[in-house]
C-alpha atoms as a PDB file:
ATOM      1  CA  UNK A   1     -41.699 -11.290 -14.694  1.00  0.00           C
ATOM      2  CA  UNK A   2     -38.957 -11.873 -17.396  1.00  0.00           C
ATOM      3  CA  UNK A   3     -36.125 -13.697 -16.791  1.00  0.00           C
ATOM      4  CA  UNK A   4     -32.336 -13.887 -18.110  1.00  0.00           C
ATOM      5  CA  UNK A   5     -32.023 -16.027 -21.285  1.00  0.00           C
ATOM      6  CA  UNK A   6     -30.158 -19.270 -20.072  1.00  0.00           C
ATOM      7  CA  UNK A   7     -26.222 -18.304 -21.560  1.00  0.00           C
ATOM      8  CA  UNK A   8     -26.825 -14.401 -21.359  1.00  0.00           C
ATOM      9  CA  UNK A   9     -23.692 -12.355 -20.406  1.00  0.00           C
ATOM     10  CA  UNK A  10     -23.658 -10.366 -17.415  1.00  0.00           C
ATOM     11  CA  UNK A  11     -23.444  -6.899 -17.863  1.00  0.00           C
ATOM     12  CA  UNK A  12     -19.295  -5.426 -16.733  1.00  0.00           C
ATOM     13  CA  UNK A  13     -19.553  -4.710 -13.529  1.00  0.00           C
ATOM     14  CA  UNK A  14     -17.807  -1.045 -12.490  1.00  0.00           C
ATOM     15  CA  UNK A  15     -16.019   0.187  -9.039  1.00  0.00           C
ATOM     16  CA  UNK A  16     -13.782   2.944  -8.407  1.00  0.00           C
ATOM     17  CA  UNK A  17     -11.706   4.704  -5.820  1.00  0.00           C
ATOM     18  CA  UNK A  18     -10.752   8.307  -5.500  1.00  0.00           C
ATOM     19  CA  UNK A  19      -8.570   9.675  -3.430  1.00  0.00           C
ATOM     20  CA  UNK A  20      -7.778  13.151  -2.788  1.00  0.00           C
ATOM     21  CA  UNK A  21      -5.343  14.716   0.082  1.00  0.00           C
ATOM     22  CA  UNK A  22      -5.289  18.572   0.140  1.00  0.00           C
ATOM     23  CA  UNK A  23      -2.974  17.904   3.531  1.00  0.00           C
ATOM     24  CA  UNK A  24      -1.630  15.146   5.904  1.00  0.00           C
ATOM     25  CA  UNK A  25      -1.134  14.371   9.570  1.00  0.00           C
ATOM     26  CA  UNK A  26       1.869  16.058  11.198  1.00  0.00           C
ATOM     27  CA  UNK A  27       2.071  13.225  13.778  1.00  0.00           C
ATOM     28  CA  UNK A  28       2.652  10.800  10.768  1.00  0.00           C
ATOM     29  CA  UNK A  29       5.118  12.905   9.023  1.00  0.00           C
ATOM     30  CA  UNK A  30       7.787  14.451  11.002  1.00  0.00           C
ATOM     31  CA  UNK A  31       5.557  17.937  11.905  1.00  0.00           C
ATOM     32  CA  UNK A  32       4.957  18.533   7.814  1.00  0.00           C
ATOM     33  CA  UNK A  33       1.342  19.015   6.874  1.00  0.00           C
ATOM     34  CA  UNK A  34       2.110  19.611   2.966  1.00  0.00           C
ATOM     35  CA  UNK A  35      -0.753  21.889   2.238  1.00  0.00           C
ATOM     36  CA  UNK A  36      -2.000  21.491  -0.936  1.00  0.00           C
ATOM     37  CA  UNK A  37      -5.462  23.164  -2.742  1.00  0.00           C
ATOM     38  CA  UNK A  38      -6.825  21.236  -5.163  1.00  0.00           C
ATOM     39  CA  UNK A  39      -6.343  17.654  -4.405  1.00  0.00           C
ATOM     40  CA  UNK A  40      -9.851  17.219  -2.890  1.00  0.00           C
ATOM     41  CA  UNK A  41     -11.442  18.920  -6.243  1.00  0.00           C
ATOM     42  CA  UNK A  42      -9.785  16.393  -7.964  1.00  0.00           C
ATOM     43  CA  UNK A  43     -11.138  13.810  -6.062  1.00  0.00           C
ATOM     44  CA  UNK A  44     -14.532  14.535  -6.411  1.00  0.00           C
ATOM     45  CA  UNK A  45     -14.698  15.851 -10.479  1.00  0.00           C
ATOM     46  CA  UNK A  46     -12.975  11.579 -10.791  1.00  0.00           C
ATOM     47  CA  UNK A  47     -15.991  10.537  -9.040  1.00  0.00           C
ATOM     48  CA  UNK A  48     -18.175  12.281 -11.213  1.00  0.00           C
ATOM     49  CA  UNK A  49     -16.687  10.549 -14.242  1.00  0.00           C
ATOM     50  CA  UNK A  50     -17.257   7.340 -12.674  1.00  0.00           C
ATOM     51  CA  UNK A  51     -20.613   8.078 -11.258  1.00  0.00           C
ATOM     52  CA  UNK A  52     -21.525   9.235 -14.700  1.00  0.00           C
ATOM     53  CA  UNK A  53     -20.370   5.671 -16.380  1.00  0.00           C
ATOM     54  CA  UNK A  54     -22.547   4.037 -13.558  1.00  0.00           C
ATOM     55  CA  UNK A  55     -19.991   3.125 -11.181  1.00  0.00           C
ATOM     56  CA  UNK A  56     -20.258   2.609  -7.974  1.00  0.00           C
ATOM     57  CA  UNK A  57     -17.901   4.992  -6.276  1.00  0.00           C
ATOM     58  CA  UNK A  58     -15.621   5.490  -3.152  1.00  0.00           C
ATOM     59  CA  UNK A  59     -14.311   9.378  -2.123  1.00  0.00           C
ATOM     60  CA  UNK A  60     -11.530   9.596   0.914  1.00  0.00           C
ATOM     61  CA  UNK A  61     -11.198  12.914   0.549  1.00  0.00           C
ATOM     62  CA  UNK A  62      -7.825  14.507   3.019  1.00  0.00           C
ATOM     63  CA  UNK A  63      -8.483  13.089   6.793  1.00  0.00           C
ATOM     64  CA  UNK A  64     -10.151   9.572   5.175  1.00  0.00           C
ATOM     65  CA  UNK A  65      -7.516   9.433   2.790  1.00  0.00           C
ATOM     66  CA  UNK A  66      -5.988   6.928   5.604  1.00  0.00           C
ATOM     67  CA  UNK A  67      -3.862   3.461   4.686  1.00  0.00           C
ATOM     68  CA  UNK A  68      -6.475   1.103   6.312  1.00  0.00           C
ATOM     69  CA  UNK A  69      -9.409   2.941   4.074  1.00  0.00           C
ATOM     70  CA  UNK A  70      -7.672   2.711   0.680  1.00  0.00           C
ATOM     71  CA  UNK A  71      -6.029  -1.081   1.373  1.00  0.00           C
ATOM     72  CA  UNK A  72      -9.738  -1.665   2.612  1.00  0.00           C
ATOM     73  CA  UNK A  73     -11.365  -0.510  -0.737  1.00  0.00           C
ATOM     74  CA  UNK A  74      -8.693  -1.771  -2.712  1.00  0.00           C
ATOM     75  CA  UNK A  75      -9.518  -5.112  -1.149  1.00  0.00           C
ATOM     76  CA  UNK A  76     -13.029  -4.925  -1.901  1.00  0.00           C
ATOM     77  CA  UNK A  77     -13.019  -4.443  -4.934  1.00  0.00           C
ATOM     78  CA  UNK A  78     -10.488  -7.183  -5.666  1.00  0.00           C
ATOM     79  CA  UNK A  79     -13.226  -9.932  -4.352  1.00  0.00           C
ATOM     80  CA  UNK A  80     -15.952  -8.763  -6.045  1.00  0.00           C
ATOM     81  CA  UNK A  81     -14.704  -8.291  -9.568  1.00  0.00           C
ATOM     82  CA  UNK A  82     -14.401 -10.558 -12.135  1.00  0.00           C
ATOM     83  CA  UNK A  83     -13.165 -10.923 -15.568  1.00  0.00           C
ATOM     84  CA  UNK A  84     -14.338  -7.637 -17.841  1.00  0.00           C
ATOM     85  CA  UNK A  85     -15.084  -5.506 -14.859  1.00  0.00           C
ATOM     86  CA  UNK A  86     -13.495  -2.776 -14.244  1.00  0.00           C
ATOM     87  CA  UNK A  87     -11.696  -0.783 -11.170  1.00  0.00           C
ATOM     88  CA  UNK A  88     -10.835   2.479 -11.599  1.00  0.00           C
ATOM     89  CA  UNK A  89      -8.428   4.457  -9.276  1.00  0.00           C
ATOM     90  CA  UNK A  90      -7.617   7.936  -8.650  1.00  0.00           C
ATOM     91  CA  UNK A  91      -5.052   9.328  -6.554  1.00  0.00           C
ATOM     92  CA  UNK A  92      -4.249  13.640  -5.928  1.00  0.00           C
ATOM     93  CA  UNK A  93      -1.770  13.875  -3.390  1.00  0.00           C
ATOM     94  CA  UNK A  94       1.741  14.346  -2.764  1.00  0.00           C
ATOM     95  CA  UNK A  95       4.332  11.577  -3.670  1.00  0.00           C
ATOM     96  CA  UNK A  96       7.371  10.337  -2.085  1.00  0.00           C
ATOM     97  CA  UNK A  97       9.690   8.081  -1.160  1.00  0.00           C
ATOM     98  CA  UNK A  98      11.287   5.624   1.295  1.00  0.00           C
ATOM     99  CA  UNK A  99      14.710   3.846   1.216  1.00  0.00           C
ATOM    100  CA  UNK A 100      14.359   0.274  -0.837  1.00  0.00           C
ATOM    101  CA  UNK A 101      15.298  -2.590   1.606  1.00  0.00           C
ATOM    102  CA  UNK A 102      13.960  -5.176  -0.715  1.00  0.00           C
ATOM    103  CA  UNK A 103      16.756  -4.267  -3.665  1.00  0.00           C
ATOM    104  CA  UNK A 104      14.337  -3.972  -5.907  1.00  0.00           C
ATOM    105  CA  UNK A 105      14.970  -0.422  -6.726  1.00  0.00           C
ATOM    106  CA  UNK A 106      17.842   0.529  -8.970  1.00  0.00           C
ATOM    107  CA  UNK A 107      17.938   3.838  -7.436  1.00  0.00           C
ATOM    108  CA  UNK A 108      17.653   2.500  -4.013  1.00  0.00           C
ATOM    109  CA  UNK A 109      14.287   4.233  -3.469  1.00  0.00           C
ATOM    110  CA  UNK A 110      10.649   2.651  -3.298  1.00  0.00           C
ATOM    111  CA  UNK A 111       8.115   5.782  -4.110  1.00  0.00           C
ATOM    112  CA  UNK A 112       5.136   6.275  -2.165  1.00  0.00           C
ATOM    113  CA  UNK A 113       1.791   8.110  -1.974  1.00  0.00           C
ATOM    114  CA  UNK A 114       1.437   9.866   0.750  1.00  0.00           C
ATOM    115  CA  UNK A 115      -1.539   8.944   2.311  1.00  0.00           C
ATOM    116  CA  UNK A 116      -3.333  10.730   5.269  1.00  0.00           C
ATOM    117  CA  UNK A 117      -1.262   8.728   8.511  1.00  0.00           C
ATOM    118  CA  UNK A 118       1.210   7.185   6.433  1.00  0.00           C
ATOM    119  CA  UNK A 119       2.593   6.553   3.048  1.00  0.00           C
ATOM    120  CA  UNK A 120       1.508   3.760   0.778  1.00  0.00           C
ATOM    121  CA  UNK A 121       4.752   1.763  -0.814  1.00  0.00           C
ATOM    122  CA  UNK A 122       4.955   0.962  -4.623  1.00  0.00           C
ATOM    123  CA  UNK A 123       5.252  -2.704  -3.648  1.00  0.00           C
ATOM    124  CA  UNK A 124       2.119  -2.170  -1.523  1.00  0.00           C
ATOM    125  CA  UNK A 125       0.146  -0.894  -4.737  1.00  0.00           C
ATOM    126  CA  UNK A 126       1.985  -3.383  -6.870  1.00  0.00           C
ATOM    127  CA  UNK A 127       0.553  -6.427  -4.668  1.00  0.00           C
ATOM    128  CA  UNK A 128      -2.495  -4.974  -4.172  1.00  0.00           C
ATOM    129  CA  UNK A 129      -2.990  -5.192  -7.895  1.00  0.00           C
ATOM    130  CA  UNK A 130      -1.846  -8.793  -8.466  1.00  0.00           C
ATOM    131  CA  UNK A 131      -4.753  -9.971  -6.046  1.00  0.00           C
ATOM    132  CA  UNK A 132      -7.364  -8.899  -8.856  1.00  0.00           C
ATOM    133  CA  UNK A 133      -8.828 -11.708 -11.108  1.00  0.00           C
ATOM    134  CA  UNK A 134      -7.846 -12.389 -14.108  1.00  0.00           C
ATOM    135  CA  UNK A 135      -9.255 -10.382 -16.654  1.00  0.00           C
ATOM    136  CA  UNK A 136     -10.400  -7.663 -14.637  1.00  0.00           C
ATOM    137  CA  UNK A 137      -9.555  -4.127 -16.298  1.00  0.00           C
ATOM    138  CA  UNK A 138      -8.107  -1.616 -13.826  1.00  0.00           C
ATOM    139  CA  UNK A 139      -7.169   2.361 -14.632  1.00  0.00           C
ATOM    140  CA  UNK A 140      -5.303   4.325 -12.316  1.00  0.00           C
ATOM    141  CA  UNK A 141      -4.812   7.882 -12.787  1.00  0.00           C
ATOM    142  CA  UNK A 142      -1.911   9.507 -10.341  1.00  0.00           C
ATOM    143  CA  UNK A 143      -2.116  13.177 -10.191  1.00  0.00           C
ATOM    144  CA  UNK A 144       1.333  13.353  -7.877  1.00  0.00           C
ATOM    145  CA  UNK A 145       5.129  13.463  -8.057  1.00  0.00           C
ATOM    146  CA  UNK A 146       6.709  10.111  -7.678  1.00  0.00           C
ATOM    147  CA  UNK A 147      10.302  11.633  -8.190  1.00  0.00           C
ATOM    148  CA  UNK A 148      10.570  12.721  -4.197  1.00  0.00           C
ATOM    149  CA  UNK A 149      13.670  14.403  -5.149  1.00  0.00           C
ATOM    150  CA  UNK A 150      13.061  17.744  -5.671  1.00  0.00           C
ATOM    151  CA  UNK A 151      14.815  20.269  -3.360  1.00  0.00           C
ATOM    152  CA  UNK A 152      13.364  23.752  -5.252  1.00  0.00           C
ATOM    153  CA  UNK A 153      11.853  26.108  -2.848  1.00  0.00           C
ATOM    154  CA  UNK A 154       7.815  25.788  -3.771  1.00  0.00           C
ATOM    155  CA  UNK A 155       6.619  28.698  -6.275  1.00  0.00           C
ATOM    156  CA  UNK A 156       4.546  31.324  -5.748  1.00  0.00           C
ATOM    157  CA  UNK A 157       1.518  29.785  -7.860  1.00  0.00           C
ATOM    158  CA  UNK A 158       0.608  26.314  -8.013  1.00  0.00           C
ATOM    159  CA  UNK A 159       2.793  24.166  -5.806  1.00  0.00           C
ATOM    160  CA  UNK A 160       4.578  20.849  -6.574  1.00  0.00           C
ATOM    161  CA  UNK A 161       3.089  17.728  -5.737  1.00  0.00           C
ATOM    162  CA  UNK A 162       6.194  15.771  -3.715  1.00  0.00           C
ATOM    163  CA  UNK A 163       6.743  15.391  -0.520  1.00  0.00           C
ATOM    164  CA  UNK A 164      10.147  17.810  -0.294  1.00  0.00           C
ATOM    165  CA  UNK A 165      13.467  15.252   0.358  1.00  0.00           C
ATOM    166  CA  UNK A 166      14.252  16.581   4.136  1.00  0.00           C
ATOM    167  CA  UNK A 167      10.962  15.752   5.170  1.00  0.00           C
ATOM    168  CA  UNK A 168      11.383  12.395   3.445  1.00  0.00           C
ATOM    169  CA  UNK A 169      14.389  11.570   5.522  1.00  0.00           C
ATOM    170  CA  UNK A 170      13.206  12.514   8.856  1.00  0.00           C
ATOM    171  CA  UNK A 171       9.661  10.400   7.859  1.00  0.00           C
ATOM    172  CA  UNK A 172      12.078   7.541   7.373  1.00  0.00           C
ATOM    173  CA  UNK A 173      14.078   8.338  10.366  1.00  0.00           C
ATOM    174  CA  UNK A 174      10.696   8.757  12.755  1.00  0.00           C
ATOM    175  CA  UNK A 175       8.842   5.333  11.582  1.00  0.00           C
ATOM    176  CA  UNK A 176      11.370   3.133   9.857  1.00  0.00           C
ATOM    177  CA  UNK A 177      10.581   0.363  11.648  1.00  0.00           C
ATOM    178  CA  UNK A 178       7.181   0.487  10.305  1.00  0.00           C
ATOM    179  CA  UNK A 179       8.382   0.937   6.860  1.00  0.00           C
ATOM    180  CA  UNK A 180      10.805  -1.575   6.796  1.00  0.00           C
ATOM    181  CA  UNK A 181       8.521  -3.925   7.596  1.00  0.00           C
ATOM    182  CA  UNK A 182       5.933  -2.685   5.308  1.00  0.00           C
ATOM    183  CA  UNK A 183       8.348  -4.094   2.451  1.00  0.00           C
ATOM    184  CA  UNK A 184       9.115  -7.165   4.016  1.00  0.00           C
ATOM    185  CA  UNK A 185       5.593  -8.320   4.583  1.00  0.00           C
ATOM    186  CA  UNK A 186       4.938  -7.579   1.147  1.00  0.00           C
ATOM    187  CA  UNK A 187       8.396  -9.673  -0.123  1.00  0.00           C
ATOM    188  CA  UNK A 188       7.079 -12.799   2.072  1.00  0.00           C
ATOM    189  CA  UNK A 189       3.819 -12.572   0.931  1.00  0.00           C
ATOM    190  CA  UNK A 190       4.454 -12.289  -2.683  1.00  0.00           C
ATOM    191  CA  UNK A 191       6.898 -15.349  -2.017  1.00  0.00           C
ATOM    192  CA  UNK A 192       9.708 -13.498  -1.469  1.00  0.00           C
ATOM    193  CA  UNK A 193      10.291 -12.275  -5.059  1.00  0.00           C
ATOM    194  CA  UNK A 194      11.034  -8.650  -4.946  1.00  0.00           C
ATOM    195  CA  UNK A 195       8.445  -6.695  -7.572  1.00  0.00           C
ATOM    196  CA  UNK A 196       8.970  -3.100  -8.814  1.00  0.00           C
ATOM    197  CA  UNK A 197       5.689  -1.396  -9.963  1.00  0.00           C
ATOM    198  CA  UNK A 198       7.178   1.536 -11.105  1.00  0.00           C
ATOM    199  CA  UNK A 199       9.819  -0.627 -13.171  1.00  0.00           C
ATOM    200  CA  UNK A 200       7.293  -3.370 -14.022  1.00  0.00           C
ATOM    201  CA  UNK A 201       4.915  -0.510 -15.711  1.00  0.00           C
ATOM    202  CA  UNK A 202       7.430   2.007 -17.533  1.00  0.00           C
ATOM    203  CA  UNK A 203       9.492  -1.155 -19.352  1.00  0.00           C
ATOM    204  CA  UNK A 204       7.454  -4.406 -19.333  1.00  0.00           C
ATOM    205  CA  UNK A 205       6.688  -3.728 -23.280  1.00  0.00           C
ATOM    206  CA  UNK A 206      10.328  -3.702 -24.015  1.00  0.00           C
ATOM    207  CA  UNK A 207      11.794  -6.060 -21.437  1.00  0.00           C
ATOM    208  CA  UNK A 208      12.796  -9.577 -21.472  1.00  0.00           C
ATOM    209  CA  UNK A 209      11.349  -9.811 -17.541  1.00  0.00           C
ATOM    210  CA  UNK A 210       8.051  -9.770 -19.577  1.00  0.00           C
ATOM    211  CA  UNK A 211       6.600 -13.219 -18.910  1.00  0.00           C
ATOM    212  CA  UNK A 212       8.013 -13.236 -15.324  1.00  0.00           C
ATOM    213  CA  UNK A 213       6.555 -10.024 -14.474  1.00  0.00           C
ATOM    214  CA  UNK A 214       2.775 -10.171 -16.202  1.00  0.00           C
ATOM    215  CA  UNK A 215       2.269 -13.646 -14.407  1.00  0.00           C
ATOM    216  CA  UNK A 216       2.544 -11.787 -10.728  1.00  0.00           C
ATOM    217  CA  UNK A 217      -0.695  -9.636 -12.277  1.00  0.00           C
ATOM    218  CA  UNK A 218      -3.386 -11.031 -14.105  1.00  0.00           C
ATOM    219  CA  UNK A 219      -5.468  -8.137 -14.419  1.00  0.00           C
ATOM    220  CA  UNK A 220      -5.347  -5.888 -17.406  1.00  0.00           C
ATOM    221  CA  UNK A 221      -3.316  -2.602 -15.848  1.00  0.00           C
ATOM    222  CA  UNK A 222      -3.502   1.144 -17.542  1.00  0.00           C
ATOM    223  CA  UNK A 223      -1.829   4.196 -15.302  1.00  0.00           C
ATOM    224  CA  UNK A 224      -1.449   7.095 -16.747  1.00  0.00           C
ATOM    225  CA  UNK A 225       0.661   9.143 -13.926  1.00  0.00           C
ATOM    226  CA  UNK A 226       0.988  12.772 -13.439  1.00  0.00           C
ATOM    227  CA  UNK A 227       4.462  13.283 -15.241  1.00  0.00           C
ATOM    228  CA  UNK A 228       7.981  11.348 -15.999  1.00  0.00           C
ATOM    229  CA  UNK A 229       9.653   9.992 -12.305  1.00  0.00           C
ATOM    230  CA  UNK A 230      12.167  12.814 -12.541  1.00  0.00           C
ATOM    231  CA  UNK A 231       9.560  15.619 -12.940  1.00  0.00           C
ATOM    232  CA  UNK A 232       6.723  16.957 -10.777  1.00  0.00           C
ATOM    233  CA  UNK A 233       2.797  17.069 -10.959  1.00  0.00           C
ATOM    234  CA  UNK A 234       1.795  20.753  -9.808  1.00  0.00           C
ATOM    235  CA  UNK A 235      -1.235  21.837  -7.993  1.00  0.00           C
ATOM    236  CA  UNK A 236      -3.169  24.562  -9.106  1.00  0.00           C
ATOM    237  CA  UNK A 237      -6.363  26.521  -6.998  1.00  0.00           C
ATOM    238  CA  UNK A 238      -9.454  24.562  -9.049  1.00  0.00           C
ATOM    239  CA  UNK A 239      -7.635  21.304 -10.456  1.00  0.00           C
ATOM    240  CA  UNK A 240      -4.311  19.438 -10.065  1.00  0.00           C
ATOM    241  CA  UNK A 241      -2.208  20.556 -13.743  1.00  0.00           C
ATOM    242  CA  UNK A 242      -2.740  16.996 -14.604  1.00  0.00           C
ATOM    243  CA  UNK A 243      -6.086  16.532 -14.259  1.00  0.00           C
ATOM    244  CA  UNK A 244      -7.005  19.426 -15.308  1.00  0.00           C
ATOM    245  CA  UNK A 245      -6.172  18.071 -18.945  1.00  0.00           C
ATOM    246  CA  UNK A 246      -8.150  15.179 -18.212  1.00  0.00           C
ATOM    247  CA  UNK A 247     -11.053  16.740 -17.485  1.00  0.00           C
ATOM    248  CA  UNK A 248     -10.518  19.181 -20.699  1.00  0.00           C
ATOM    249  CA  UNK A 249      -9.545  16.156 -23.188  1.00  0.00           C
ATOM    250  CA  UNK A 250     -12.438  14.418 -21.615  1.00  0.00           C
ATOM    251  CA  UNK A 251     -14.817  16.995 -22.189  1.00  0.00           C
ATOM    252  CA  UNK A 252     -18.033  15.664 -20.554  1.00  0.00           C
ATOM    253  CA  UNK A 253     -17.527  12.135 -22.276  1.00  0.00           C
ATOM    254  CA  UNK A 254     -17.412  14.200 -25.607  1.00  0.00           C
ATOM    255  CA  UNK A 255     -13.779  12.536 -26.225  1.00  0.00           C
ATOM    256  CA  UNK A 256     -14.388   9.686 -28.923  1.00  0.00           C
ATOM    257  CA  UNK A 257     -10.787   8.035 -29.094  1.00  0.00           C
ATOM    258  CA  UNK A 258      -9.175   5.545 -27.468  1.00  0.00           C
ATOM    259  CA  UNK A 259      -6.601   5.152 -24.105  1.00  0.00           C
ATOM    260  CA  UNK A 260      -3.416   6.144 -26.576  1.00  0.00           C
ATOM    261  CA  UNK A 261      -5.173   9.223 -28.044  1.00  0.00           C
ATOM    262  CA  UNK A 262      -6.644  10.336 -25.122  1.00  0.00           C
ATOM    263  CA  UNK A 263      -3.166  10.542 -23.093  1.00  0.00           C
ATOM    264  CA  UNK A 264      -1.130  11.907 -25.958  1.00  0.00           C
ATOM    265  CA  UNK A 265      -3.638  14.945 -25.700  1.00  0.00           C
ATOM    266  CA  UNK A 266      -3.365  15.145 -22.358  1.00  0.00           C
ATOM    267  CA  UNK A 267       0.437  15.365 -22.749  1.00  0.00           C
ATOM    268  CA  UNK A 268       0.187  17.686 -25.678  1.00  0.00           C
ATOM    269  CA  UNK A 269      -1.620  19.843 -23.297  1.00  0.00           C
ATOM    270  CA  UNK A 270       1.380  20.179 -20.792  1.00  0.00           C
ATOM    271  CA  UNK A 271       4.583  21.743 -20.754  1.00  0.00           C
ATOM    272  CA  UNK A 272       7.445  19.619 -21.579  1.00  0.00           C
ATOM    273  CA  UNK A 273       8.149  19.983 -17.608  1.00  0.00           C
ATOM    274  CA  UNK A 274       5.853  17.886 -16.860  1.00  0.00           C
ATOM    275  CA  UNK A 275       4.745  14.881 -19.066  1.00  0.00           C
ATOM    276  CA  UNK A 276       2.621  12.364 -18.044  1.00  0.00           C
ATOM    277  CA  UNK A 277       3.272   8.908 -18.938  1.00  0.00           C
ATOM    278  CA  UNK A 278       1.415   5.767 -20.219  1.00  0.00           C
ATOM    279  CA  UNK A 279       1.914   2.569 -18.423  1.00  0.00           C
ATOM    280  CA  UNK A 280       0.495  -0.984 -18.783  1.00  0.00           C
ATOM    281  CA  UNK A 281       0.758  -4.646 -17.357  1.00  0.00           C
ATOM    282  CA  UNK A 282      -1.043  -7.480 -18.377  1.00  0.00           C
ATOM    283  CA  UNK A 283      -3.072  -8.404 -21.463  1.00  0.00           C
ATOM    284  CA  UNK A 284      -3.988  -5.175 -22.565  1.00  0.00           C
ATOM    285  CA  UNK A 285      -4.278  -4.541 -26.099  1.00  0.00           C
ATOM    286  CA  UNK A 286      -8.620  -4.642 -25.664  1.00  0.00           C
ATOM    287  CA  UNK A 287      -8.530  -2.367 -22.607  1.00  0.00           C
ATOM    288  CA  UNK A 288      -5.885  -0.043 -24.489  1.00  0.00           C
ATOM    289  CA  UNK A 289      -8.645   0.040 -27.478  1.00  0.00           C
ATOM    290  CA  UNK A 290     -11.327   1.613 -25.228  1.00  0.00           C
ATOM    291  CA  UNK A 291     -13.001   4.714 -24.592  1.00  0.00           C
ATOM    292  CA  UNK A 292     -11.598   6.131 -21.567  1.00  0.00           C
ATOM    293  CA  UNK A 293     -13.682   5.212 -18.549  1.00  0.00           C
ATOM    294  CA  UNK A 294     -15.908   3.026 -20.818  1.00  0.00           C
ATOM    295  CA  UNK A 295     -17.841   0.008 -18.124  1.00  0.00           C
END
């Protein structure tokens, strides 16, 4: 039988979530379903990726798409990955948002995906991510409006991805108790320092909160969202707009560059109405230097 050479490196070890809502619960949000088409297909064509790389893979598709099931495999993964592993997330759904009672939100808001009973807070996610260890490599990709702010009557063809604003405030209005605490729990736990995700991501290269804000994660963070947080992601019948590029840049692992290249031609692929952005947190400069999806 061989065995492992005393010193020998472990191989990376991979996980990844997917997460795909083509509608949610009335009961949880004020009598709105938001039917959407494609969500689930997006779901499942990220799993493939990952199942092709040799991860080991998690699909809620709609009706699983619940809070407890995505904390739960969020939490999973966080205790069993260690330094040069790598978690990969992907979300399809409609975003939203909730009022900010933490005042961490310039614009008063905290956005939200809109999970299948009940949406999951920025600061949730945010946390969530600072209980990986320290060197672990995590990739989200958000196929979804984060915006919530968009009043247009939905089109004819592929619809927008956010949860429409009236609906928002009678969410709020219905459950926010619930939500309210949501963001305090989250405040005490994370020792009652109020942390921005959204905030942290988009500026952290360019802000002087940049020590303060990389110590609360000590993972290695790329997102690459849907679009800007004043546009939309739209849906479409096979594929979300969004990853719909993906899966075209990506071409069946035919793509050769690295994380910069491979969203700017994802962007370059999308109208100027919608254009996704490039996020990171941590010590990323190796991740960013990758292949896309590479274990």
């Amino acid at each position: 039988m061989a065995t492992k050479k005393a010193g020998a490196v472990a191989a990376p070890k991979a996980m990844s979530l997917h997460i795909g809502l083509n509608a949610v619960s009335a009961a949880a949000y004020a009598g709105w379903t938001g039917p959407l088409a494609a969500c689930e297909f997006d779901a499942n064509d990220m799993a493939a990726i990952a199942k092709s790389k040799g991860m080991q893979s998690t699909v809620l598709l709609t009706k699983q798409g619940t809070r407890a099931k995505v904390l739960a495999a969020m939490r999973a993964a966080a205790k069993a990955l260690v330094a040069g592993d790598l978690f990969f997330v992907s979300y399809s759904g409609h975003g939203g948002q909730v009022p900010d009672t933490n005042g961490d939100e310039p614009d008063k808001q905290d956005e939200t995906w809109c999970l299948f009973d009940g949406q999951l807070i920025d600061d949730e996610l945010y946390f969530e991510l600072g209980q990986f260890a320290t060197g672990v490599r995590i990739l989200v990709l958000s196929d979804s409006c984060h915006s919530g702010s968009v009043t247009k009557a939905m089109p004819t063809g592929p619809h927008e991805r956010a949860m429409p604003s009236a609906v928002a405030v009678r969410v709020y209005r219905d459950h926010r108790v619930f939500y309210d605490k949501l963001q305090a729990d989250v405040r005490k736990a994370a020792g009652g320092v109020p942390n921005d995700p959204d905030t942290a991501l988009a500026h952290v290269a360019a802000s002087t909160r940049l020590t303060a804000l990389s110590s609360k994660v000590k993972a290695a963070v790329v997102l690459i969202s849907g679009c800007q947080d004043n546009q939309t992601s739209m849906d479409g019948d096979h594929n979300g707009a969004f990853t719909e590029q993906v899966l075209k840049v990506w071409a069946h692992g035919a793509f050769k560059g690295n994380y910069g290249q491979f969203h700017a031609k994802v962007r370059s692929g999308l109208p100027s109405t919608q254009s996704p952005n490039l996020f990171t947190l941590g010590r990323t400069g190796k991740f960013l230097a990758q292949t896309p999806f590479q274990v």
